[in-house]
C-alpha atoms as a PDB file:
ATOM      1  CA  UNK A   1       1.197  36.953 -22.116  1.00  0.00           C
ATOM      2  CA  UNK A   2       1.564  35.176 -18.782  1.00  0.00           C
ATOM      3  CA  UNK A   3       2.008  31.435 -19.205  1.00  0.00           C
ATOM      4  CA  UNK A   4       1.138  29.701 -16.136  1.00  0.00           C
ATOM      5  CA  UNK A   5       3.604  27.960 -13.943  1.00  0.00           C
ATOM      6  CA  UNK A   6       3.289  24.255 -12.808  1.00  0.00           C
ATOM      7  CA  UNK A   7       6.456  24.164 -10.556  1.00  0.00           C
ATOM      8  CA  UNK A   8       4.566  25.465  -7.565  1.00  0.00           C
ATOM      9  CA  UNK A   9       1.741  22.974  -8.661  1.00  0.00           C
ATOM     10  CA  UNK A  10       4.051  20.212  -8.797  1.00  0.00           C
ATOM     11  CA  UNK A  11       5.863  21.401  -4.881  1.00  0.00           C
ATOM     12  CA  UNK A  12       2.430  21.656  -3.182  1.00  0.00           C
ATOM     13  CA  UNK A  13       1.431  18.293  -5.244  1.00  0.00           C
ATOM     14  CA  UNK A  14       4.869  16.427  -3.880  1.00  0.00           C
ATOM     15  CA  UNK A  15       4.058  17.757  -0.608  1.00  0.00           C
ATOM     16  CA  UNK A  16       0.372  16.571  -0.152  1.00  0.00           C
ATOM     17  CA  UNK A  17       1.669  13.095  -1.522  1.00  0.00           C
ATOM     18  CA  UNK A  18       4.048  12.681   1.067  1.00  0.00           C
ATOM     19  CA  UNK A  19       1.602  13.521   3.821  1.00  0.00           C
ATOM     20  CA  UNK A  20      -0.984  10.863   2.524  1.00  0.00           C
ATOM     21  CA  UNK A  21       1.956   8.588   2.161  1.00  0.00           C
ATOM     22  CA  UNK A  22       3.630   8.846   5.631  1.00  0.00           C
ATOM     23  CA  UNK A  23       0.160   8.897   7.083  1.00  0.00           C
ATOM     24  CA  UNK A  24      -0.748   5.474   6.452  1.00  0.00           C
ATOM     25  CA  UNK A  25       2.412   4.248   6.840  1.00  0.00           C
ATOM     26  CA  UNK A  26       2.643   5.576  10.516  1.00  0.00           C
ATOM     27  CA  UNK A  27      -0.778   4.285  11.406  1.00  0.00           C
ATOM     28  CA  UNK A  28      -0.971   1.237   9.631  1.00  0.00           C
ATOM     29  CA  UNK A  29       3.002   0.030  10.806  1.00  0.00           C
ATOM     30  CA  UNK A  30       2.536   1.428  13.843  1.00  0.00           C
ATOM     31  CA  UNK A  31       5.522  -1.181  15.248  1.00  0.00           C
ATOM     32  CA  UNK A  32       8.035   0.252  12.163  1.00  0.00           C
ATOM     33  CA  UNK A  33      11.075   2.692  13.258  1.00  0.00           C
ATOM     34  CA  UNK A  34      11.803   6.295  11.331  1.00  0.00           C
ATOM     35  CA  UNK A  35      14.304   4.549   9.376  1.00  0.00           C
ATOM     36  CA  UNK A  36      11.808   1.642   7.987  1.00  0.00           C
ATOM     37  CA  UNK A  37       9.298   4.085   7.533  1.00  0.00           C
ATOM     38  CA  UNK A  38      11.594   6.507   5.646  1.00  0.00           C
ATOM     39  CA  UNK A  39      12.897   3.841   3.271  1.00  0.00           C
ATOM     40  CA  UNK A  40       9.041   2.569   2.494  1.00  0.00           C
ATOM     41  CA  UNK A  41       8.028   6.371   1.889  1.00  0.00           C
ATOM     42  CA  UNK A  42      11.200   5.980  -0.789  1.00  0.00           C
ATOM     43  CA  UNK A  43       9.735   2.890  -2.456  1.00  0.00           C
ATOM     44  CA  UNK A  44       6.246   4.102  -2.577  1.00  0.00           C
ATOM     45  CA  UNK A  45       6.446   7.510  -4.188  1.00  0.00           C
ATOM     46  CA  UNK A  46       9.241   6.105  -6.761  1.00  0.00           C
ATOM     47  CA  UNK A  47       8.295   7.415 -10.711  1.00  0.00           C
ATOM     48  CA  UNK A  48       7.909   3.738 -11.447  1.00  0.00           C
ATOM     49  CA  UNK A  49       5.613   3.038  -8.865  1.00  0.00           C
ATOM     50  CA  UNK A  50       3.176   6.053  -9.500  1.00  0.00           C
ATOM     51  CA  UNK A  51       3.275   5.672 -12.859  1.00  0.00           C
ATOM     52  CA  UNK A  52       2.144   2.058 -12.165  1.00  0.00           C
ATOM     53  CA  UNK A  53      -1.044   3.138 -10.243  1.00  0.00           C
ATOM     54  CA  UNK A  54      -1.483   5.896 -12.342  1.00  0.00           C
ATOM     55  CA  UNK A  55      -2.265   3.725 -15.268  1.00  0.00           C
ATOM     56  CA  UNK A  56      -4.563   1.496 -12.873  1.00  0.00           C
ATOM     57  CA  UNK A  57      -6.519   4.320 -12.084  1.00  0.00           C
ATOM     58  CA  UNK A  58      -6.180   5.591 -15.680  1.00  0.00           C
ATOM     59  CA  UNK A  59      -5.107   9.278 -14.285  1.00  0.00           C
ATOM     60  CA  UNK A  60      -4.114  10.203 -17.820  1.00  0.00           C
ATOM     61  CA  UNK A  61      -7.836  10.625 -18.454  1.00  0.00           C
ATOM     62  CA  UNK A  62      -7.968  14.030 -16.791  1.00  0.00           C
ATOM     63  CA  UNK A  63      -4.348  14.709 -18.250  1.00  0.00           C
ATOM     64  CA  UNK A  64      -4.218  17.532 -20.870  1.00  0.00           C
END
C-alpha cells in the first residue's frame, strides 16, 4: 500500500510561504536593506508566530 508523503507538501508549502512573506516585506519596507528584510522574514515565519495566527484564523479546522 502506498502511504502518501507530506515532505514534498511541506517543501513546496515552506516555499510559497516565503514568497508571500518576502513579498510584502519588499513592497511594503521598500526603504529596508537585505539584511533587515532577511531578519524580519526570520521573525515572521517563526513556529511560534504561525502557530499564533494559525489559531486566529482557526486553521486547525481544515486539519485532519
Amino acid at each position: 500500500m502506498h502511504r502518501p508523503n507530506n515532505q514534498r507538501l511541506e517543501f513546496l508549502g515552506d516555499a510559497v510561504l516565503d514568497f508571500v512573506v518576502v513579498s510584502i516585506l519588499y513592497k511594503e519596507q521598500w526603504w529596508a536593506r537585505q539584511g533587515d528584510l532577511s531578519q524580519q522574514k526570520s521573525l515572521a515565519c517563526r513556529n511560534l508566530n504561525l502557530a499564533i495566527v494559525a489559531a486566529k484564523l482557526r486553521l486547525f479546522r481544515f486539519m485532519h
